[in-house]
Protein backbone atom coordinates (compact mmCIF):
# COMPACT_ATOMS: atom_id res chain seq x y z
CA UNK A 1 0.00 0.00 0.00
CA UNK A 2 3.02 1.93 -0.29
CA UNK A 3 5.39 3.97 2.58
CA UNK A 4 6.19 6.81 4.40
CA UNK A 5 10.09 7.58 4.09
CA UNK A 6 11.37 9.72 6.08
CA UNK A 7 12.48 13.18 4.91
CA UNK A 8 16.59 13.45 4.49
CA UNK A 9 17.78 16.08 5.35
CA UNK A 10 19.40 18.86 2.75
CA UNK A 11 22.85 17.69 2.43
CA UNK A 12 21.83 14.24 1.52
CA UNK A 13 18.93 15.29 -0.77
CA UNK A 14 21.26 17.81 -2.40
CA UNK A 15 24.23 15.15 -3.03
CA UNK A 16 21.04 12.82 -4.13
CA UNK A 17 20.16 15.64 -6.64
CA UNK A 18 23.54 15.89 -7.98
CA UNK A 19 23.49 12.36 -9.06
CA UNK A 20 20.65 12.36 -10.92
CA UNK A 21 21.08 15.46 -13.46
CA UNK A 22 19.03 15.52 -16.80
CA UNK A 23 16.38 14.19 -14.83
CA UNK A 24 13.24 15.54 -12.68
CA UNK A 25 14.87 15.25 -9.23
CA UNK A 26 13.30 16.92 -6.17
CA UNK A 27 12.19 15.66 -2.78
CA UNK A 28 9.06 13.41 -4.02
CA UNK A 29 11.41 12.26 -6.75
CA UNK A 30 13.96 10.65 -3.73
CA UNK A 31 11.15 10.02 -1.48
CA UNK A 32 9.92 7.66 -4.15
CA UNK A 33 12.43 5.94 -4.55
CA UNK A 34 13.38 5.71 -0.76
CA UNK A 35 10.32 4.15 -0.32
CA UNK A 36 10.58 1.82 -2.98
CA UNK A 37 14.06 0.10 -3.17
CA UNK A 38 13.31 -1.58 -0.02
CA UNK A 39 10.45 -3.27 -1.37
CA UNK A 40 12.26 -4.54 -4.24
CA UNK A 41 15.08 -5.58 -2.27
CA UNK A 42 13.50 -7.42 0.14
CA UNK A 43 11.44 -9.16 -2.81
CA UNK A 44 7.61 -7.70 -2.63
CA UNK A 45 5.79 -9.45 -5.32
CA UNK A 46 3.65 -6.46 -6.26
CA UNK A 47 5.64 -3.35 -4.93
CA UNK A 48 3.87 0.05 -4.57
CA UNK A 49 5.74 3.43 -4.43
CA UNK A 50 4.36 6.54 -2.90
CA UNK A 51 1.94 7.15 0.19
CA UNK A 52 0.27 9.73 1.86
CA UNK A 53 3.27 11.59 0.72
CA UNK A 54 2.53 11.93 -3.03
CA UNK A 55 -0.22 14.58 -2.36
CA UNK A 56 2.16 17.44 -2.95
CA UNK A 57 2.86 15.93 -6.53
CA UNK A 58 -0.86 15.22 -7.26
CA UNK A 59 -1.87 18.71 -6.59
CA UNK A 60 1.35 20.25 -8.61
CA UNK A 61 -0.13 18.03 -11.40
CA UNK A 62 -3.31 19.47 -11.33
CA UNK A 63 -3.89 23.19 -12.28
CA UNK A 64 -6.47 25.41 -11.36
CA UNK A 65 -5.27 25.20 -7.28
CA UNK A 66 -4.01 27.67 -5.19
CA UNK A 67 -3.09 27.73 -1.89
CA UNK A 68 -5.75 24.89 -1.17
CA UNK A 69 -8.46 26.58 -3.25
CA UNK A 70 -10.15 26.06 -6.51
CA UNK A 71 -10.14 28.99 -8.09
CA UNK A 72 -10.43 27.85 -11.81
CA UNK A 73 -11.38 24.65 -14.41
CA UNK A 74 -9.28 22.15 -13.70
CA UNK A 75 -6.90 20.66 -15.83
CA UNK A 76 -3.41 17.99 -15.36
CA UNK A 77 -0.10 19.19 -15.93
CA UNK A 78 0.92 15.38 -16.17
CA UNK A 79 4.67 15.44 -16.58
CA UNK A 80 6.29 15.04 -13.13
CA UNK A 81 3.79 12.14 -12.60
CA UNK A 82 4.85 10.86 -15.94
CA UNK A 83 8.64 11.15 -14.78
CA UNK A 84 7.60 8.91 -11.45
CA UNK A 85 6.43 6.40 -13.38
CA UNK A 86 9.17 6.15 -15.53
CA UNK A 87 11.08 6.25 -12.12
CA UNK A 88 9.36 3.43 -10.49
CA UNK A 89 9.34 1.63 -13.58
CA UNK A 90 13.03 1.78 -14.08
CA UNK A 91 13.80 0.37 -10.47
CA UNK A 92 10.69 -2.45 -10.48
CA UNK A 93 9.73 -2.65 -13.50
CA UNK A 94 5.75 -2.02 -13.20
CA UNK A 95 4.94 -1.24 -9.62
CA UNK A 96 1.79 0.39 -8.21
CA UNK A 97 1.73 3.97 -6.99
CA UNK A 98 -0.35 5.21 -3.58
CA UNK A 99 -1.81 8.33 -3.23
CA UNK A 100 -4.75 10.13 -1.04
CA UNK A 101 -8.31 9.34 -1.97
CA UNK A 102 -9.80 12.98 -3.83
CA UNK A 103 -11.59 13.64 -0.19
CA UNK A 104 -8.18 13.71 1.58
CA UNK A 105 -7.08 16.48 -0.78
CA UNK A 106 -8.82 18.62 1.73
CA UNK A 107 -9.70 21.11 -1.53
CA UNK A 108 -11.95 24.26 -1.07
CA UNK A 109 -14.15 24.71 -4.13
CA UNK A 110 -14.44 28.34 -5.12
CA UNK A 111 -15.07 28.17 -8.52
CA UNK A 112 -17.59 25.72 -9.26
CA UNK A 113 -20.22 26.10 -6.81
CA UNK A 114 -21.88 22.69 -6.88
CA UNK A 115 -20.38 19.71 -4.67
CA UNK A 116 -21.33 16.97 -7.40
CA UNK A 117 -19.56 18.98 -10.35
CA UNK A 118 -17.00 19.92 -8.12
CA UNK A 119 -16.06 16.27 -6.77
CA UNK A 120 -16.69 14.98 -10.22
CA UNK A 121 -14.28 17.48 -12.08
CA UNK A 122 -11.51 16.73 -9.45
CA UNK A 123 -11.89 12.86 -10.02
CA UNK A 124 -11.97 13.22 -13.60
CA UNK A 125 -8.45 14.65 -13.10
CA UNK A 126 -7.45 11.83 -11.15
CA UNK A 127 -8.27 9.20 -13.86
CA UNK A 128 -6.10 11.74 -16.67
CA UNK A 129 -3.16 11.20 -14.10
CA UNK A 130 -3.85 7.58 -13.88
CA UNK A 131 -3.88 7.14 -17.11
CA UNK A 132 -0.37 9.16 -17.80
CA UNK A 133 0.97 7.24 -15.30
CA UNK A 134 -0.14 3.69 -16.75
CA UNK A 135 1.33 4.96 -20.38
CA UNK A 136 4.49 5.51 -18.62
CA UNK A 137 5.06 2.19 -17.03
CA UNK A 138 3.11 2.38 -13.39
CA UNK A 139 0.57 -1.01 -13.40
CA UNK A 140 -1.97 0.95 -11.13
CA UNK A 141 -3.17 2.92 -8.35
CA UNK A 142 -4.01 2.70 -4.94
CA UNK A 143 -5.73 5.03 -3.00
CA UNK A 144 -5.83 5.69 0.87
CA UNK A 145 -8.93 6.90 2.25
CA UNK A 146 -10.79 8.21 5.60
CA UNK A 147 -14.22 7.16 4.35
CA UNK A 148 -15.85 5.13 1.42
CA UNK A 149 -17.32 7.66 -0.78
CA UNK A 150 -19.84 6.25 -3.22
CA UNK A 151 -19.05 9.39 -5.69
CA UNK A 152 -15.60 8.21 -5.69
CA UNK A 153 -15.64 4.51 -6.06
CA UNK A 154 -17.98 5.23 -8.85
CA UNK A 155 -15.85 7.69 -10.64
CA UNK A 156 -12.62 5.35 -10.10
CA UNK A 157 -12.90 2.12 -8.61
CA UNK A 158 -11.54 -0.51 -11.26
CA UNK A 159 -9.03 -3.27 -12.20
CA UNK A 160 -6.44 -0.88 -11.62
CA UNK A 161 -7.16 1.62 -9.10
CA UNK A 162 -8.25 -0.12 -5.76
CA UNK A 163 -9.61 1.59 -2.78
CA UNK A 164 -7.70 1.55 0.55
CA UNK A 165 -8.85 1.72 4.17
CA UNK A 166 -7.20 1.67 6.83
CA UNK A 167 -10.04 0.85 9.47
CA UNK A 168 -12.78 -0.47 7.63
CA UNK A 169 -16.20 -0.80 9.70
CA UNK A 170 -19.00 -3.00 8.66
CA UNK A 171 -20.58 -0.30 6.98
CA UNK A 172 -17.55 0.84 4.79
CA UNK A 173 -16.89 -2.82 4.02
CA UNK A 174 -20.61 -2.89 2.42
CA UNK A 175 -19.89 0.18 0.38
CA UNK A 176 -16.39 -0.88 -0.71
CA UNK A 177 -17.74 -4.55 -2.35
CA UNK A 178 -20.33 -2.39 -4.03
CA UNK A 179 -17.36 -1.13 -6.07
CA UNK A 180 -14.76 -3.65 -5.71
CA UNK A 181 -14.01 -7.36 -5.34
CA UNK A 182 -10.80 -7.13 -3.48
CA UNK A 183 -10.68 -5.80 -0.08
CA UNK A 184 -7.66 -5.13 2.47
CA UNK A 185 -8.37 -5.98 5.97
CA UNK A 186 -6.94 -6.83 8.84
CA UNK A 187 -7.69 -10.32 10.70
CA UNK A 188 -9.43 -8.72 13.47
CA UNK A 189 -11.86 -7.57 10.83
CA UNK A 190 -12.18 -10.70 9.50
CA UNK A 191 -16.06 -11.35 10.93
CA UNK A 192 -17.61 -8.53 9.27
CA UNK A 193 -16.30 -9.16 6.01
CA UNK A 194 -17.41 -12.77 6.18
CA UNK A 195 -20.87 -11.42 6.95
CA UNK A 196 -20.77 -9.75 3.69
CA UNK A 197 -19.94 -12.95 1.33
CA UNK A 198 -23.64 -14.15 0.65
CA UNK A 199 -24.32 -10.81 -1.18
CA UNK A 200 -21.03 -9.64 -2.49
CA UNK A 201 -18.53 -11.49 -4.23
CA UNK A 202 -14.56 -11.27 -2.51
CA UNK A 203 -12.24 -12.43 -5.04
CA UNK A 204 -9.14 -11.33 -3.41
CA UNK A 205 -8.47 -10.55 0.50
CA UNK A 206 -5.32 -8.43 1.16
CA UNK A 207 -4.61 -9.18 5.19
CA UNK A 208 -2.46 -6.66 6.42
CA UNK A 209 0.66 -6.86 8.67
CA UNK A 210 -0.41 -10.67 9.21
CA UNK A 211 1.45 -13.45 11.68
CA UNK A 212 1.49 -16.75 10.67
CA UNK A 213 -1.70 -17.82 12.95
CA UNK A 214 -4.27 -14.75 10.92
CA UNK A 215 -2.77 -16.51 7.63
CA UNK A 216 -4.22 -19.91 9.27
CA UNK A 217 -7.03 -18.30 10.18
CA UNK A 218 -7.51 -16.84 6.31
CA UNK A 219 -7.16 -20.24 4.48
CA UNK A 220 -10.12 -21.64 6.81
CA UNK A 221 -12.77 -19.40 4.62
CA UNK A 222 -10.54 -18.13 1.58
CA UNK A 223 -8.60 -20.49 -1.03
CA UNK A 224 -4.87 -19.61 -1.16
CA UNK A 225 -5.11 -18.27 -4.43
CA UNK A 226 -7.58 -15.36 -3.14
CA UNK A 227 -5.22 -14.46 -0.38
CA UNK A 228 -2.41 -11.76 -0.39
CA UNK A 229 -0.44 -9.91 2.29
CA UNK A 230 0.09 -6.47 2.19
CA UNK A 231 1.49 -3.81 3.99
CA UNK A 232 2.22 0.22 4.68
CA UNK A 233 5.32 1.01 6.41
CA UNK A 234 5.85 4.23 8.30
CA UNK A 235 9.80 2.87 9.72
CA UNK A 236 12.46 0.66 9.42
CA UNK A 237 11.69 0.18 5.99
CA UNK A 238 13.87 -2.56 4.82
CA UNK A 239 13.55 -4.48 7.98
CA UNK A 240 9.55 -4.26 7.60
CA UNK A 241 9.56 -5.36 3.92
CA UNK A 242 11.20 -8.73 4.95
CA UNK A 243 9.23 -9.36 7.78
CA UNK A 244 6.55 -8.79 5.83
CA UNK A 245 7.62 -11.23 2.92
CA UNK A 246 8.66 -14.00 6.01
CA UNK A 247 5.28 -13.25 6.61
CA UNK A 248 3.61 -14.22 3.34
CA UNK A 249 4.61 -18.54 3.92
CA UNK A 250 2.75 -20.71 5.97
CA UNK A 251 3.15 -24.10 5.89
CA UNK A 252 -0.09 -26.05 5.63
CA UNK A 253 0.71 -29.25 7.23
């Protein structure tokens, strides 16, 4: 689900800078990769740059903004997205990118004056990016979110966008499988998505920061095949990553 790298400081992301010249290089440029060599090296299947983090780049890629405000139409500006794709690209070769759900953009609207065309002008944004970013060698998108907002799972739930939250309810796990078939939980939660399965199909179960008892647990209402384990690190990044892989084998005997 991506990571939260910490911030170098301004020797290191100057000397960082320095290396990479005739390229985009800035601080979500390193923090990308920060967060995703770890990943690779520790051997995630399906590694996914970016975080909370990439906020800063979504709204430089979208014009009409200022200062937090909407204060024109909106457009994309897609080429320092485009150049983090290529980026994660180059060091996975197809990862996934994480970014804030369009509510967490905490936007002001004063141009458009209607909440509907509002949300639904920002989100068509969104899927321009997306798609700049998939032409440029990113597999798909996943976004983190407070709340399960119909508007938005509409506008850009799909097979390669999937929604992300962190503390799903039973509610929010309803309005999620209205959208999508794969769901990220963790085993606590485990119950109230099980309560869901007569009237929404789950094709894929993402259990989150998992020991090797809520993997047992998993396989006794999921196939293998449906199961994956995923993961958001805030620390000790390539340390996490491996636990996290370890993490991933249970032996079934």
């Amino acid at each position: 689900m991506g990571s939260e790298p910490p911030v170098p400081d301004a020797g290191e992301l100057a000397g960082w800078v320095r290396t990479e010249r005739g390229k985009q290089a800035d601080l979500t440029s390193f923090l990308i990769e920060a967060g995703l060599r770890p990943q690779v090296e520790a051997g995630v299947d399906f590694p996914c740059a970016g975080g909370k983090f990439y906020h800063a780049r979504w709204l430089e890629s979208i014009s009409g903004i200022k200062e937090g405000s909407i204060i024109q139409e909106l457009g994309t500006m897609p080429a320092a997205v485009e150049d983090d794709a290529a980026r994660g690209r180059s060091l996975s070769g197809g990862c996934r990118v994480a970014l804030p759900a369009p509510h967490l953009m905490e936007l002001t609207d004063r141009y458009y004056g209607d909440a509907d065309e509002f949300s639904a002008a920002l989100c068509q944004q969104y899927r321009r990016l997306f798609r700049a970013m998939r032409d440029a060698g990113v597999a798909g998108h996943v976004l983190h979110c407070s709340a399960a907002i119909p508007e938005e799972l509409e506008a850009l739930a799909g097979k390669t966008v999937f929604f992300y939250l962190e503390e799903p309810d039973e509610e929010t796990i309803t309005t999620l499988l209205e959208y999508q078939r794969a769901i990220a939980i963790r085993v606590g939660q485990l119950p109230l998505l099980l309560e869901q399965r007569e009237e929404y199909e789950v094709s894929q179960v993402l259990i989150m920061d998992p020991d090797t008892g809520d993997l047992t647990v998993l396989l006794n209402s999921f196939d293998q095949d449906q199961i994956r384990v995923g993961g958001y690190c805030t620390e000790r990044h390539l340390e996490y990553w491996r636990g996290l892989v370890d993490s991933a084998t249970v032996s079934l005997q």
